[in-house]
PDB file of N, CA and C in Angstrom:
ATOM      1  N   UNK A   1     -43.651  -4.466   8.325  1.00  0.00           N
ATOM      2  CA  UNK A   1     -45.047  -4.098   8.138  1.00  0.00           C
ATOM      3  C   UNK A   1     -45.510  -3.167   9.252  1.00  0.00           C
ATOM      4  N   UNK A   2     -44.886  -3.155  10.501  1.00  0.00           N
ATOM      5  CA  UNK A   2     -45.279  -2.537  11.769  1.00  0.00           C
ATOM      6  C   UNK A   2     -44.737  -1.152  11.333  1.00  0.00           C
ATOM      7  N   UNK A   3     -44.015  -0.842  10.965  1.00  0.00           N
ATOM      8  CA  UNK A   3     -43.270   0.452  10.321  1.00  0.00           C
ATOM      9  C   UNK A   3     -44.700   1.103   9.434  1.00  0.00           C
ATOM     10  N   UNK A   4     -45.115   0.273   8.266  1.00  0.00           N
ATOM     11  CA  UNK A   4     -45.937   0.675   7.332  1.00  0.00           C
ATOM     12  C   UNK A   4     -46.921   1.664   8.266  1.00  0.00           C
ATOM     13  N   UNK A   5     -47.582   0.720   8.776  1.00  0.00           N
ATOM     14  CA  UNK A   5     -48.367   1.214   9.610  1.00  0.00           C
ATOM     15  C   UNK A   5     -48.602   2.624  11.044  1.00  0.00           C
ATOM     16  N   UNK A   6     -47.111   2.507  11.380  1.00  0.00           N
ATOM     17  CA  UNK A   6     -46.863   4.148  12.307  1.00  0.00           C
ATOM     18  C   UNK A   6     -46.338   5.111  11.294  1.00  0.00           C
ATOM     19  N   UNK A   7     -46.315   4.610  10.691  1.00  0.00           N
ATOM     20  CA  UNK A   7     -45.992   5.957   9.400  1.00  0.00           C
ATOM     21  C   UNK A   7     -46.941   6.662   8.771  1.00  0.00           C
ATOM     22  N   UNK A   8     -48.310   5.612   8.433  1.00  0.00           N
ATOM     23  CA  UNK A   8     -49.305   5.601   7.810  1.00  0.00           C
ATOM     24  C   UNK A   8     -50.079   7.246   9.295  1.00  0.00           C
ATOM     25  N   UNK A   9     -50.038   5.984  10.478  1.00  0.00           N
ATOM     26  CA  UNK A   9     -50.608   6.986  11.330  1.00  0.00           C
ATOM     27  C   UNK A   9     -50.054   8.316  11.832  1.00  0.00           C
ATOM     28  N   UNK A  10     -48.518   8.579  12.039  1.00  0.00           N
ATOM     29  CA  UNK A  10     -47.997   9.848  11.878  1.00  0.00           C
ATOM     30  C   UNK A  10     -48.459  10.718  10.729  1.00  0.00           C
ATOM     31  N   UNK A  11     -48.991  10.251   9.427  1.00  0.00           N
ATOM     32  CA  UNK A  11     -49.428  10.828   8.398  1.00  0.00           C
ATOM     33  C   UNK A  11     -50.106  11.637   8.666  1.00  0.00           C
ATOM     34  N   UNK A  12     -51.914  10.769   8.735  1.00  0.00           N
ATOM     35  CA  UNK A  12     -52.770  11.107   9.709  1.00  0.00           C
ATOM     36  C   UNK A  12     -52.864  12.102  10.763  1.00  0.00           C
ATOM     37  N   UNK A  13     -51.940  12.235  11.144  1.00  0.00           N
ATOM     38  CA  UNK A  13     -51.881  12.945  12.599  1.00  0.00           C
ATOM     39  C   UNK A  13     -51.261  14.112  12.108  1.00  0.00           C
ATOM     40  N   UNK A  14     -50.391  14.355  11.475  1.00  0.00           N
ATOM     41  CA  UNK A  14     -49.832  15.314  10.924  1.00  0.00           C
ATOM     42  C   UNK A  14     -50.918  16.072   9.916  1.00  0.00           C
ATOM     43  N   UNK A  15     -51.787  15.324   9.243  1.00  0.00           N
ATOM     44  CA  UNK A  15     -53.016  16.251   7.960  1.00  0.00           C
ATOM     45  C   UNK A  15     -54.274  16.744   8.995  1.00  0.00           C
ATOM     46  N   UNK A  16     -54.005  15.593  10.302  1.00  0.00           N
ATOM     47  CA  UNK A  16     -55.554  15.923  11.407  1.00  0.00           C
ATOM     48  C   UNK A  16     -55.077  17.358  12.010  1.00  0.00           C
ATOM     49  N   UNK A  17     -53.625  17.441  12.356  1.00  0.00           N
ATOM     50  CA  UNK A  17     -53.192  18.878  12.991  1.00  0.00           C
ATOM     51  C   UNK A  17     -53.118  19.773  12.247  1.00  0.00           C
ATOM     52  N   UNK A  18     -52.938  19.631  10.748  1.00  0.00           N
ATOM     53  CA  UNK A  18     -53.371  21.038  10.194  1.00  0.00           C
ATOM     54  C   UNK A  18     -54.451  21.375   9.808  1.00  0.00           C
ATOM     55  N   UNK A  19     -55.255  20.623  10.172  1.00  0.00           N
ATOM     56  CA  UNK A  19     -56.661  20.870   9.672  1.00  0.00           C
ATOM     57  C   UNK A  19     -57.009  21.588  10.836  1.00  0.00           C
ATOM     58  N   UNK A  20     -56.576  21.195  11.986  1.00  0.00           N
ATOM     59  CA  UNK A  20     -57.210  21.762  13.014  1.00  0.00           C
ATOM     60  C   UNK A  20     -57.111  23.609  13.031  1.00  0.00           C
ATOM     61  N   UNK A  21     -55.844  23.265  12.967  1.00  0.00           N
ATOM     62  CA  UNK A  21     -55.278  24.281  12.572  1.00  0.00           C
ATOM     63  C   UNK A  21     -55.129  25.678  11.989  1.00  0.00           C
ATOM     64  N   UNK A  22     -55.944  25.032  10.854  1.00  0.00           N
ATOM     65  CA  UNK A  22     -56.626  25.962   9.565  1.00  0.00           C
ATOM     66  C   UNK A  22     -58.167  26.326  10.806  1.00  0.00           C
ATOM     67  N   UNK A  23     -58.605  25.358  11.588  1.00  0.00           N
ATOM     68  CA  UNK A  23     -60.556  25.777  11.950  1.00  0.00           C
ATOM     69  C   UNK A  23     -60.103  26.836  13.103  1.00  0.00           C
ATOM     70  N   UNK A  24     -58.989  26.602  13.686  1.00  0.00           N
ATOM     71  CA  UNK A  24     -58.694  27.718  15.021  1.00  0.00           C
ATOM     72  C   UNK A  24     -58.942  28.994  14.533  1.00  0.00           C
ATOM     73  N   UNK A  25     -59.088  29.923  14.024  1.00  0.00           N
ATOM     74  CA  UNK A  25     -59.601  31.239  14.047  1.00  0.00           C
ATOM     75  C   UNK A  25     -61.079  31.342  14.447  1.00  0.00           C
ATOM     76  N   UNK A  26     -61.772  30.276  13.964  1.00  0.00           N
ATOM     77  CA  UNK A  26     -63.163  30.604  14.387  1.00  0.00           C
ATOM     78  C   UNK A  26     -63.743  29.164  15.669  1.00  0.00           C
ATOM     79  N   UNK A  27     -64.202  29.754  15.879  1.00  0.00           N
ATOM     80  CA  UNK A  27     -64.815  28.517  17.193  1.00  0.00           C
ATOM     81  C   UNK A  27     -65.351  27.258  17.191  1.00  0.00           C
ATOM     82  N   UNK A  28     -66.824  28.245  16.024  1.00  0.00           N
ATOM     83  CA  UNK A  28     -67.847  27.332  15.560  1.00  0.00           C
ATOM     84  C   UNK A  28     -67.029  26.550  15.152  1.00  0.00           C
ATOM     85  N   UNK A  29     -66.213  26.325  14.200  1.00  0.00           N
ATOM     86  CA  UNK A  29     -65.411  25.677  13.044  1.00  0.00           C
ATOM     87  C   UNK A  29     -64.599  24.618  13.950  1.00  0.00           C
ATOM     88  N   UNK A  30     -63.968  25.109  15.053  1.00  0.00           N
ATOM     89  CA  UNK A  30     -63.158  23.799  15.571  1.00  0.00           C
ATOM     90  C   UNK A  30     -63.673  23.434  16.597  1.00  0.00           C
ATOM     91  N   UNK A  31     -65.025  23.271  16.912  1.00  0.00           N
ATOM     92  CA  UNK A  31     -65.724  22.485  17.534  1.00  0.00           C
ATOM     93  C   UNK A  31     -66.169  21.430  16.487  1.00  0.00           C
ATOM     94  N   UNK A  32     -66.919  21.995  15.660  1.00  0.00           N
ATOM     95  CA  UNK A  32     -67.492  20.941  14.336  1.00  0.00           C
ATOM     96  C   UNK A  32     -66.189  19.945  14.388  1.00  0.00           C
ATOM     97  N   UNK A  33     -65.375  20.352  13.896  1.00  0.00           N
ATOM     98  CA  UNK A  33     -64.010  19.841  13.470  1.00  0.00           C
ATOM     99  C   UNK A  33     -63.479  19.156  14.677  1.00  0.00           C
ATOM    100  N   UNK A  34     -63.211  19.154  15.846  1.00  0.00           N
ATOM    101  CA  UNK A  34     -63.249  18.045  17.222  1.00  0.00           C
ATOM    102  C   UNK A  34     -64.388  17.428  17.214  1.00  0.00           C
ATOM    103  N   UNK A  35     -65.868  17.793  16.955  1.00  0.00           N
ATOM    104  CA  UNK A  35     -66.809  16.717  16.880  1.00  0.00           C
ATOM    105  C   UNK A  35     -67.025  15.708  15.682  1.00  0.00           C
ATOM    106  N   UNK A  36     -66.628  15.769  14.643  1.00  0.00           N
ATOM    107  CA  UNK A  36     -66.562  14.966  14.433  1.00  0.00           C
ATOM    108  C   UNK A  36     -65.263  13.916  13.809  1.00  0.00           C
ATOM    109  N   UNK A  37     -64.425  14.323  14.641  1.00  0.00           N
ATOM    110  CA  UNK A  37     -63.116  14.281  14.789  1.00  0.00           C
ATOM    111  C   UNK A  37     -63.222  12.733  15.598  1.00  0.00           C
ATOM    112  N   UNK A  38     -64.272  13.180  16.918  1.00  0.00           N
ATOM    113  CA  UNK A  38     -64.633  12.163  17.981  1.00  0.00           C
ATOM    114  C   UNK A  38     -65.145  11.248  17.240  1.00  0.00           C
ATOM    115  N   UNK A  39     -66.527  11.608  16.852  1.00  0.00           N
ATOM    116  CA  UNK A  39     -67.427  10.448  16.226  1.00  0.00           C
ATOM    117  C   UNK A  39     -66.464   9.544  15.293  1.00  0.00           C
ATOM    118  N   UNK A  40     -65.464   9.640  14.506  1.00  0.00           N
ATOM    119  CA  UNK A  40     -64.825   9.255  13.800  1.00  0.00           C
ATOM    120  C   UNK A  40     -64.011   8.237  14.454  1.00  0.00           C
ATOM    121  N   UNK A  41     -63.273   8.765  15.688  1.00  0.00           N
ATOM    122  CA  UNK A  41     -62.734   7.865  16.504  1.00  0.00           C
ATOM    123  C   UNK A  41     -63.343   6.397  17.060  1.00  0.00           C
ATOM    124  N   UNK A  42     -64.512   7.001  17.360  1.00  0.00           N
ATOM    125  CA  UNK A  42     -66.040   6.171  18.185  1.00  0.00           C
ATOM    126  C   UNK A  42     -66.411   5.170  17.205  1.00  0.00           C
ATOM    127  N   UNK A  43     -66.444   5.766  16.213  1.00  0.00           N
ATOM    128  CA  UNK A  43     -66.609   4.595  14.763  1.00  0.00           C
ATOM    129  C   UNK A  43     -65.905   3.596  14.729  1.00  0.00           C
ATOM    130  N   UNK A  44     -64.623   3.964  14.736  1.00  0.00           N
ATOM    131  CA  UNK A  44     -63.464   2.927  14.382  1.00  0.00           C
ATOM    132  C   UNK A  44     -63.530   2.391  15.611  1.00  0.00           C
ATOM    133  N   UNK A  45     -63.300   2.886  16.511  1.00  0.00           N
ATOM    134  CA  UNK A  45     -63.158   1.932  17.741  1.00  0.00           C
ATOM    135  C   UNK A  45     -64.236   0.644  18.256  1.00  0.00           C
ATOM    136  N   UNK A  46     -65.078   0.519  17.118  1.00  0.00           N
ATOM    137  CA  UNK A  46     -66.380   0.049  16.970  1.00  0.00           C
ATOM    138  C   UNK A  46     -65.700  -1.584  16.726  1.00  0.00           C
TER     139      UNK A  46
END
């Protein structure tokens, strides 16, 4: 089950880096995209 789960989150991490990815040409865009990137974190960590 511990497997399920770092796989699940390599997923994650892998769709969060191309997203980023895709906002890097413009600024505005990957700030939005780190902010609420954070808040998201801040949530869960709730």
């Amino acid at each position: 089950m511990r497997y399920v789960k770092y796989a699940l989150a390599a997923v994650a991490s892998v769709l969060w880096l191309i997203g980023l990815a895709d906002q890097l040409p413009d600024l505005t865009q990957t700030a939005k995209y780190l902010g609420i990137s954070m808040l998201m974190v801040a949530v869960a960590a709730i």
